[in-house]
C-alpha atoms as a PDB file:
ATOM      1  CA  UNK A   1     113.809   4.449  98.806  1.00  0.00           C
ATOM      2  CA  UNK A   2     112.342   3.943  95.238  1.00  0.00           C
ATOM      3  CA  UNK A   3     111.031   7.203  93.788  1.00  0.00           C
ATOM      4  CA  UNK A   4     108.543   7.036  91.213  1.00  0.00           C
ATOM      5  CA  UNK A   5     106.802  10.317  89.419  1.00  0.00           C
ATOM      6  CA  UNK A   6     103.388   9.312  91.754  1.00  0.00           C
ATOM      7  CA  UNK A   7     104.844   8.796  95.075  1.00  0.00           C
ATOM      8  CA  UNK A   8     105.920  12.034  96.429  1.00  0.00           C
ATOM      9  CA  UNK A   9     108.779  12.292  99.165  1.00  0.00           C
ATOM     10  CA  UNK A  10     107.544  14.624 102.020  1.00  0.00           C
ATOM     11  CA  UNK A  11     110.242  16.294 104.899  1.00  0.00           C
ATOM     12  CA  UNK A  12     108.667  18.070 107.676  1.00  0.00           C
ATOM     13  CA  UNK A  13     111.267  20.816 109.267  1.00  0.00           C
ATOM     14  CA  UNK A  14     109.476  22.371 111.892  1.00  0.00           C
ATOM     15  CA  UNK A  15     110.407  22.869 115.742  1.00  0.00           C
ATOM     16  CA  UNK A  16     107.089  22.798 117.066  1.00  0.00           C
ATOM     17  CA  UNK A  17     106.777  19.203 118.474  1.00  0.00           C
ATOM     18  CA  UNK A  18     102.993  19.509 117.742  1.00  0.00           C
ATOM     19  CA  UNK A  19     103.254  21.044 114.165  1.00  0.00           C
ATOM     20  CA  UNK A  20     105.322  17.515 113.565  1.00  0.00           C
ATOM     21  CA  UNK A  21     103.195  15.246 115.046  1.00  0.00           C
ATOM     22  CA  UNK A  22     100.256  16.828 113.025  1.00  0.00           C
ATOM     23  CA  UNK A  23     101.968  16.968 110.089  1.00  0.00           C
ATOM     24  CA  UNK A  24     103.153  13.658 109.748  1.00  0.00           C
ATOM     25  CA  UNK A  25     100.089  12.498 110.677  1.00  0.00           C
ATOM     26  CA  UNK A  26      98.470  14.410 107.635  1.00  0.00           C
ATOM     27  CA  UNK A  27     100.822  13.056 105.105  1.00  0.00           C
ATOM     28  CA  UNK A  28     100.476   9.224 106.429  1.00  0.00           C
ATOM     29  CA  UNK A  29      96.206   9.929 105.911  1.00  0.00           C
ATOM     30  CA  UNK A  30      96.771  11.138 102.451  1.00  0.00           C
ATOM     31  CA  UNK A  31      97.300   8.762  99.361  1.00  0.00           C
ATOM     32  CA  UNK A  32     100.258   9.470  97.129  1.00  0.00           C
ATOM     33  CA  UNK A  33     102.487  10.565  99.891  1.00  0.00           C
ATOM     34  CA  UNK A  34     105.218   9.242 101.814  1.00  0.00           C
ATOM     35  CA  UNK A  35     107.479  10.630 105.508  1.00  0.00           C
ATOM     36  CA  UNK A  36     111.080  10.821 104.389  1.00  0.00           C
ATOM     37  CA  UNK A  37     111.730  12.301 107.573  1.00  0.00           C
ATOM     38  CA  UNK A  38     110.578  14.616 109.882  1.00  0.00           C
ATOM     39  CA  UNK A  39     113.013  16.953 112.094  1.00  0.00           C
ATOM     40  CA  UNK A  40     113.081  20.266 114.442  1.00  0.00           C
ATOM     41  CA  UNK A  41     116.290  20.797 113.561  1.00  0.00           C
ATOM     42  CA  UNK A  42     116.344  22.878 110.263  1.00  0.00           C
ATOM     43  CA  UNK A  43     120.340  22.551 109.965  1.00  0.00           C
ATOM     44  CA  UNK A  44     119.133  18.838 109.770  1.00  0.00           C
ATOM     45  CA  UNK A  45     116.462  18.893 107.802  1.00  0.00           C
ATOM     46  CA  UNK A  46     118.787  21.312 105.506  1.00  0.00           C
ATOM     47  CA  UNK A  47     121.332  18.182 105.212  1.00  0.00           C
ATOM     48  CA  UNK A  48     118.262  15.925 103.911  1.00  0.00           C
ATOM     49  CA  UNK A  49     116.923  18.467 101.555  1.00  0.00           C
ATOM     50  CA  UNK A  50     120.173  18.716  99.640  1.00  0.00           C
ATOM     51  CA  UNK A  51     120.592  14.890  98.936  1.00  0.00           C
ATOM     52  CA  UNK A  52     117.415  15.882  96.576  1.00  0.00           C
ATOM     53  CA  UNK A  53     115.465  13.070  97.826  1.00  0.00           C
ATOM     54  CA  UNK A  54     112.586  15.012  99.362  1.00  0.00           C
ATOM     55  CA  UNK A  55     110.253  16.136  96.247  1.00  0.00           C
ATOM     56  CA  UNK A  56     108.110  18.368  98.998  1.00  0.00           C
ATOM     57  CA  UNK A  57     109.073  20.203 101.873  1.00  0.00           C
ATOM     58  CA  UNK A  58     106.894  21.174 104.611  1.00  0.00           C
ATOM     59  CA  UNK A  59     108.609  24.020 106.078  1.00  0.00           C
ATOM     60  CA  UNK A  60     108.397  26.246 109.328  1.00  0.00           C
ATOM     61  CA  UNK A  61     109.819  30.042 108.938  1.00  0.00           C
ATOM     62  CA  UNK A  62     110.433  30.875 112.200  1.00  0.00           C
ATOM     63  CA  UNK A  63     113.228  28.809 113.565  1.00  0.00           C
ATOM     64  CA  UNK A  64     116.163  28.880 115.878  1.00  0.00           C
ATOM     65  CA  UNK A  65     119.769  28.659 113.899  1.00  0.00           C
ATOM     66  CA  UNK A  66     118.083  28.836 110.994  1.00  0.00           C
ATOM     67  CA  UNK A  67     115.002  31.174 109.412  1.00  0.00           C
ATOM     68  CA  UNK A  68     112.850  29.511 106.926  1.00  0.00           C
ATOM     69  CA  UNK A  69     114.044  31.886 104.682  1.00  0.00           C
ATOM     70  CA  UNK A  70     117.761  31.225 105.088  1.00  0.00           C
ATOM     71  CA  UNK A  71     117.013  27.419 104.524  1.00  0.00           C
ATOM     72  CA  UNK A  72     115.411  28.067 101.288  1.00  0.00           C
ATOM     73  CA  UNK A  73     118.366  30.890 100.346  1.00  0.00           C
ATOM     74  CA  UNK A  74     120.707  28.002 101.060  1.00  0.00           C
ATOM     75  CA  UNK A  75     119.332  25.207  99.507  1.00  0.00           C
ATOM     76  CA  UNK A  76     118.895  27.256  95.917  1.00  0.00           C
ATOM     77  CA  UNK A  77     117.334  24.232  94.074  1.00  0.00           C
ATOM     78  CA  UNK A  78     113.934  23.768  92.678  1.00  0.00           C
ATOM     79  CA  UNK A  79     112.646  21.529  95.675  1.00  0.00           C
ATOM     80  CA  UNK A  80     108.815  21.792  96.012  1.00  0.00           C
ATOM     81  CA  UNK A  81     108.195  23.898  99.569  1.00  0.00           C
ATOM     82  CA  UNK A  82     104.927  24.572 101.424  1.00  0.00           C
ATOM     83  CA  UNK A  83     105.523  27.209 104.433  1.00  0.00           C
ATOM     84  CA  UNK A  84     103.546  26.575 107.306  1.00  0.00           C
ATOM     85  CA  UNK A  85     103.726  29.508 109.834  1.00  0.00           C
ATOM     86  CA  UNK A  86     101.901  31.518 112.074  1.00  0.00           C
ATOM     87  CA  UNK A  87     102.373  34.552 109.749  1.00  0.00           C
ATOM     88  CA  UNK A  88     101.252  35.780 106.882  1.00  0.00           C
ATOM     89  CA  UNK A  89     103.902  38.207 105.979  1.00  0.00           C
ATOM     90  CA  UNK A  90     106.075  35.995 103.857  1.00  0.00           C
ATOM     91  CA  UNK A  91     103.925  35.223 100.662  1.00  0.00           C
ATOM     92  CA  UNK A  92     106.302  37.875  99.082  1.00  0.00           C
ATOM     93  CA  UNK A  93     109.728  36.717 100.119  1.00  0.00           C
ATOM     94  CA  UNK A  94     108.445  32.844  98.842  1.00  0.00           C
ATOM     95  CA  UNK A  95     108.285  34.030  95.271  1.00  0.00           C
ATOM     96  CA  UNK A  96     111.860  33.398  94.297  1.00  0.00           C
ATOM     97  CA  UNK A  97     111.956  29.869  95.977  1.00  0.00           C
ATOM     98  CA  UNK A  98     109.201  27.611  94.187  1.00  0.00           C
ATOM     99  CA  UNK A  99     107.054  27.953  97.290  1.00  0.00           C
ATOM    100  CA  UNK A 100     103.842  25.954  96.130  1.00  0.00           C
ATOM    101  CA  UNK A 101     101.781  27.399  99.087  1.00  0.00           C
ATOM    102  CA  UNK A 102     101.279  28.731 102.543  1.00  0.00           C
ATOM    103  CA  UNK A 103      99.879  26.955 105.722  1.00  0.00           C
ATOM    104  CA  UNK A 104      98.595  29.604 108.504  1.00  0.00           C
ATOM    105  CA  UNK A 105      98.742  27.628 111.786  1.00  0.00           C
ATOM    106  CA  UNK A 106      96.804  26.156 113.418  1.00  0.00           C
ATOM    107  CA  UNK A 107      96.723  23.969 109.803  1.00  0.00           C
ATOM    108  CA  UNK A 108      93.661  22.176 109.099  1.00  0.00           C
ATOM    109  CA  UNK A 109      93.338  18.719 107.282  1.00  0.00           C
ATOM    110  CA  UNK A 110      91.251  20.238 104.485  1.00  0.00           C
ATOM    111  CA  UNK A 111      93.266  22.811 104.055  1.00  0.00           C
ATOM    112  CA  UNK A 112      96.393  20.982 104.280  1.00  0.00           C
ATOM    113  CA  UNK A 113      95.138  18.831 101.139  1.00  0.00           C
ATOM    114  CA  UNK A 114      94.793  21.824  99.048  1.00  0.00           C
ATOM    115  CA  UNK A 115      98.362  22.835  99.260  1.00  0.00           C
ATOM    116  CA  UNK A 116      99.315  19.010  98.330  1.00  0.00           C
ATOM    117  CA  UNK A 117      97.180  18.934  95.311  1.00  0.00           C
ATOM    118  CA  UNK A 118      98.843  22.057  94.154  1.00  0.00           C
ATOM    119  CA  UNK A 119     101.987  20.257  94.614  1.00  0.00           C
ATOM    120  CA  UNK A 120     100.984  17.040  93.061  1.00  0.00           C
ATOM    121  CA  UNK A 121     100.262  19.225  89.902  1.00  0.00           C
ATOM    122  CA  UNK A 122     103.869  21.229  89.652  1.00  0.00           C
ATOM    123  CA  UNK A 123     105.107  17.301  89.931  1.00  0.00           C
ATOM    124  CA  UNK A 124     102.785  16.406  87.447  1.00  0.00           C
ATOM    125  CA  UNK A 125     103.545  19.411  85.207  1.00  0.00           C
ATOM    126  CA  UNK A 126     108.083  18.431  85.840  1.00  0.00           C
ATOM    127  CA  UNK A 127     107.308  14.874  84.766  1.00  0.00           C
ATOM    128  CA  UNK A 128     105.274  15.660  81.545  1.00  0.00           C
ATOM    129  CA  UNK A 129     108.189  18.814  80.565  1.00  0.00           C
ATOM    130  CA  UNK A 130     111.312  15.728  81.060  1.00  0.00           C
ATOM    131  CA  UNK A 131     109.199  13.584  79.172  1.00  0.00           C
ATOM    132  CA  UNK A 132     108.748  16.243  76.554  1.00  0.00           C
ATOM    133  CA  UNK A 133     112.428  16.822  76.514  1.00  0.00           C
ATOM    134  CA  UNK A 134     113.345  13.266  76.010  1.00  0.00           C
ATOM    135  CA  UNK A 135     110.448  13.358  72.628  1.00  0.00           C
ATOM    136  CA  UNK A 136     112.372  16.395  71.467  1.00  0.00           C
ATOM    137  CA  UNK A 137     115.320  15.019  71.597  1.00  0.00           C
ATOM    138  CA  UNK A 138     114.496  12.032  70.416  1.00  0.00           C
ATOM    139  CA  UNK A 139     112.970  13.703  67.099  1.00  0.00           C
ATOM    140  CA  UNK A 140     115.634  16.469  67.035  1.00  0.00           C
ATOM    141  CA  UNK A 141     113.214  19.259  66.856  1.00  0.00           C
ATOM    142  CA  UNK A 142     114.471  22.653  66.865  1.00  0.00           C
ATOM    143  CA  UNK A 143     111.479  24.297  68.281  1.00  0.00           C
ATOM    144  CA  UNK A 144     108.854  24.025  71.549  1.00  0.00           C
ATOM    145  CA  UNK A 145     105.561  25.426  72.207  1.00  0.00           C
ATOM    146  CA  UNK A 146     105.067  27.384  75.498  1.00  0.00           C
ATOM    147  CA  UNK A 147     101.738  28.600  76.732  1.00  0.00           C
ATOM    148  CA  UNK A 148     101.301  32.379  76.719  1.00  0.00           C
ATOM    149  CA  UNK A 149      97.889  34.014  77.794  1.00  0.00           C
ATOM    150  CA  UNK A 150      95.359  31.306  76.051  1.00  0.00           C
ATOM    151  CA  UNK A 151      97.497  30.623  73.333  1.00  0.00           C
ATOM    152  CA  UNK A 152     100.519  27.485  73.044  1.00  0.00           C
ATOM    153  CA  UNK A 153     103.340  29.708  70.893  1.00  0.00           C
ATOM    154  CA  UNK A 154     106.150  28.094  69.208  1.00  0.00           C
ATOM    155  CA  UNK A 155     109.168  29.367  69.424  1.00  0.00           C
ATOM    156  CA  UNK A 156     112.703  28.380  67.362  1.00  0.00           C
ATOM    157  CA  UNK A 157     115.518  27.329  69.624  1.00  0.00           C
ATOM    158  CA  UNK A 158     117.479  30.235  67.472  1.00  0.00           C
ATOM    159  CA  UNK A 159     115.523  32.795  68.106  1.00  0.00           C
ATOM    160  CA  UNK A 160     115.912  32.646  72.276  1.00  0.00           C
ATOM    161  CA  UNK A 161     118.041  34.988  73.600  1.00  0.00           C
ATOM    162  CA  UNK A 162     117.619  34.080  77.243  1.00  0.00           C
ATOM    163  CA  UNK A 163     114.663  32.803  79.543  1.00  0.00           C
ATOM    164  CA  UNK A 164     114.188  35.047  83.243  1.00  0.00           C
ATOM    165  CA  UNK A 165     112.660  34.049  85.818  1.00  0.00           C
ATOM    166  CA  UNK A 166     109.802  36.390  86.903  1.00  0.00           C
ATOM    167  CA  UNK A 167     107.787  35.201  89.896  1.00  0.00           C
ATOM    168  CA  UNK A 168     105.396  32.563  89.102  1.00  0.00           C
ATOM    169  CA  UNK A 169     105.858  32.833  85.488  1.00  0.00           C
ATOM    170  CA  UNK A 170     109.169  33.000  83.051  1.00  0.00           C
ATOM    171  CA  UNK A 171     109.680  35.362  80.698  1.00  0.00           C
ATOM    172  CA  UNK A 172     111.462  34.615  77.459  1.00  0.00           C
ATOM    173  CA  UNK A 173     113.776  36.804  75.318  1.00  0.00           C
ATOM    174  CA  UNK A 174     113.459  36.182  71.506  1.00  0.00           C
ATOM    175  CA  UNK A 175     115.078  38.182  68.941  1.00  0.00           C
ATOM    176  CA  UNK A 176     111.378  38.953  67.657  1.00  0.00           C
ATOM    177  CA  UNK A 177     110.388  40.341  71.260  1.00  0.00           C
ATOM    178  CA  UNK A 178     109.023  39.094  74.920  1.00  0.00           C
ATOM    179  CA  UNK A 179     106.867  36.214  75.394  1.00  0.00           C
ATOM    180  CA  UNK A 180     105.646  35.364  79.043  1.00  0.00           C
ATOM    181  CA  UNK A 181     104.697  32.205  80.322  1.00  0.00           C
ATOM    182  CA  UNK A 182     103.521  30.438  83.569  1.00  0.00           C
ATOM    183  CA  UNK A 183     105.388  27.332  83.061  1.00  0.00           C
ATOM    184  CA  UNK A 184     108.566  26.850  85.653  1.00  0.00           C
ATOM    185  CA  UNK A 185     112.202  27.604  84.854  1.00  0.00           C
ATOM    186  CA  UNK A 186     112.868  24.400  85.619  1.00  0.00           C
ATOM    187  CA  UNK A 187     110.240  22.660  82.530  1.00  0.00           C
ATOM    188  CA  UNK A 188     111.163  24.801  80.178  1.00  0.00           C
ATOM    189  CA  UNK A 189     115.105  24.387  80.766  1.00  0.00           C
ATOM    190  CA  UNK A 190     114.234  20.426  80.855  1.00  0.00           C
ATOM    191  CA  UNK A 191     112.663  21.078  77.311  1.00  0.00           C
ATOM    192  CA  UNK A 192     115.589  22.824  75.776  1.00  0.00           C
ATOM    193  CA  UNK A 193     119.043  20.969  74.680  1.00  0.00           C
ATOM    194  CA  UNK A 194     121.929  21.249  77.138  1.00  0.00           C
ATOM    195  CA  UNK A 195     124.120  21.445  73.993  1.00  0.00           C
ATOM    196  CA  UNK A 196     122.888  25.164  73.385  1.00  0.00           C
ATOM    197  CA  UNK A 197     121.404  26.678  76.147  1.00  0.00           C
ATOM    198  CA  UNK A 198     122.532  26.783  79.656  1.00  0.00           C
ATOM    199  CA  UNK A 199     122.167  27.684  82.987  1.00  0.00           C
ATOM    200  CA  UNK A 200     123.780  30.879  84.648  1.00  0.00           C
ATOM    201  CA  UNK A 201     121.992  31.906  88.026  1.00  0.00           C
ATOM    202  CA  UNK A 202     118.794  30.773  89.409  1.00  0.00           C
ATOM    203  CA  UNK A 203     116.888  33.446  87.354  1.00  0.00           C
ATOM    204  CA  UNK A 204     118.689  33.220  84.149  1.00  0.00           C
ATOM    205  CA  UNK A 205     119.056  30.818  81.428  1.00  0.00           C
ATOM    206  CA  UNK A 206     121.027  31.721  78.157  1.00  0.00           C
ATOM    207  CA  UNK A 207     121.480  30.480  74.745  1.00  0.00           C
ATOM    208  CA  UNK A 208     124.733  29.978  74.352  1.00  0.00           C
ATOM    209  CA  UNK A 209     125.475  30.788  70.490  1.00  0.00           C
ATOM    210  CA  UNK A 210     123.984  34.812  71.385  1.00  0.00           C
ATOM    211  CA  UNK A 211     126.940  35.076  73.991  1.00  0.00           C
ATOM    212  CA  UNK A 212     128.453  38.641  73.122  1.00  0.00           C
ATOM    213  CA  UNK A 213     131.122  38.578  75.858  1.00  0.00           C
ATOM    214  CA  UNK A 214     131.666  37.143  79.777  1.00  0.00           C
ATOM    215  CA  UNK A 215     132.868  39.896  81.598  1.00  0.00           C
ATOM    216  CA  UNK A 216     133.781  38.890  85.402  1.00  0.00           C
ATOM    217  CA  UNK A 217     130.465  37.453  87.306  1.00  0.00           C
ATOM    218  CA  UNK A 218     128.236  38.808  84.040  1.00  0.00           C
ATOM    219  CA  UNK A 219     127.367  37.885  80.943  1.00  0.00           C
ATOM    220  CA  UNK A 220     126.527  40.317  77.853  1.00  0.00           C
ATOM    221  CA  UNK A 221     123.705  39.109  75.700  1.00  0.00           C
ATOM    222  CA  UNK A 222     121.931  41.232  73.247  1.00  0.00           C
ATOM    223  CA  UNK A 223     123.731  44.089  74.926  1.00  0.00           C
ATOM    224  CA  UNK A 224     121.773  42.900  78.252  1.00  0.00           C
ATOM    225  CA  UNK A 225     124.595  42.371  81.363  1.00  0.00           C
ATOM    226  CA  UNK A 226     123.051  39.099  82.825  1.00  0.00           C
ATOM    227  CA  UNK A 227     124.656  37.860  86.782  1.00  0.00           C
ATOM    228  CA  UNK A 228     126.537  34.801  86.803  1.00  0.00           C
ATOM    229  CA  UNK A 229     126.288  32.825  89.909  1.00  0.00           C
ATOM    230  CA  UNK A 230     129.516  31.369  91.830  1.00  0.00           C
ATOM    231  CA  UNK A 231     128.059  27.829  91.380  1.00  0.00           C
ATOM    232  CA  UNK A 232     127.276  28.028  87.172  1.00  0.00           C
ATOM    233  CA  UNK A 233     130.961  30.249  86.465  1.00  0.00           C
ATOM    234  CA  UNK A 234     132.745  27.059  86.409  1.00  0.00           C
ATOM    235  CA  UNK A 235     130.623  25.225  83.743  1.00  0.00           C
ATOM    236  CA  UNK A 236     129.756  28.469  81.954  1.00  0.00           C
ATOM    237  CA  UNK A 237     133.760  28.845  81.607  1.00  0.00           C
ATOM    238  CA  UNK A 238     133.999  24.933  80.405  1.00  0.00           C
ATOM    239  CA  UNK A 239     131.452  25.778  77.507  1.00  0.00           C
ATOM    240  CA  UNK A 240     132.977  28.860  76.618  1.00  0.00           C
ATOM    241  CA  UNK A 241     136.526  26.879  76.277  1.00  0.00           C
ATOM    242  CA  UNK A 242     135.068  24.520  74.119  1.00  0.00           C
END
């Protein structure tokens, strides 16, 4: 299926035959989305997710096999997600997972469109940051401009010492102090060159020239011990070798 920065790629995981059914009916009323599948089976709907080809997922939390949660520990990627459940109690635990928003059954049409114009505007907001990337590269600047309070601040590619994720919002480690930001991990790594900063755990991104040492699954920047997940130690080690 072609895949476009409009269209949007929707998969429904859900075992409730009637959340399904109302679901997909939802997404085939509203303009700008399209059914990549829809399954009851999360170890399923799992398999699809990780092919990346689903920009939004419409997920249930409580499932047999596997939790809502679980699916979303296990997938560990930046894949849009809107939780629909019958409890509120997991707004918290969504934080760390790019959860747009949160669908209290029994989910209502209008309400329903509200969560997908949130999540047309984070896809909005990831197609504007990769075209921003490409126009710095393309001019080889050494700099971007991040919004902070009211305020767009530039900062130097050598003054970062290391992005973390925080929540909803990023905060970024400079050598002149702490700037916070709402935009996504995900822009503002998309923004910066590969060539000097890089990717270490879901909540960490590093500038590789302020490396101080790797010690085991950590990283010492700035005197800070950062965690190194499994999946980044082999590239981290193939930049280090360099």
């Amino acid at each position: 299926m072609n895949k476009d920065h409009q269209a949007i790629n929707c998969l429904i995981v859900d075992d409730e035959p009637l959340a399904l059914s109302l679901l997909s009916d939802y997404i085939e009323k509203t303009p700008g989305l399209v059914l990549l599948q829809a399954t009851s089976d999360p170890i399923e709907g799992l398999s699809i997710a990780t092919t990346g080809e689903a920009d939004l997922i419409f997920l249930d939390m409580q499932m047999p096999e596997l939790t809502g949660l679980q699916f979303l520990k296990v997938l560990q990627q930046r894949t849009l997600v809107i939780i629909t459940t019958a409890y509120s109690d997991y707004a918290l635990d969504g934080y760390n997972y790019y959860v747009v928003d949160y669908l209290l059954k029994p989910i209502t049409f209008e309400r329903f469109v509200m969560a997908v114009e949130k999540a047309k505007g984070r896809k909005q907001a990831q197609y504007t940051a990769v075209s921003s990337s490409a126009n710095i590269i393309e001019g080889r600047k050494d700099y971007l401009f991040v919004k902070t309070d009211y305020r767009m601040v530039k900062v130097d590619f050598a003054d970062i010492l290391y992005l973390e994720g925080a929540q909803d919002y990023v905060l970024i480690h400079t050598q002149q102090g702490q700037l916070l930001t709402p935009e996504s991990m995900k822009s503002l790594e998309a923004k910066l060159p590969q060539s000097r900063f890089l990717r270490i755990h879901k909540s960490y991104l590093i500038a590789l020239d302020k490396i101080e040492f790797v010690e085991r699954s950590r990283v010492s920047v700035s005197g800070q011990l950062l965690p190194v997940s499994d999946s980044f130690k082999e590239l981290l080690s193939k930049h280090i070798s360099k």
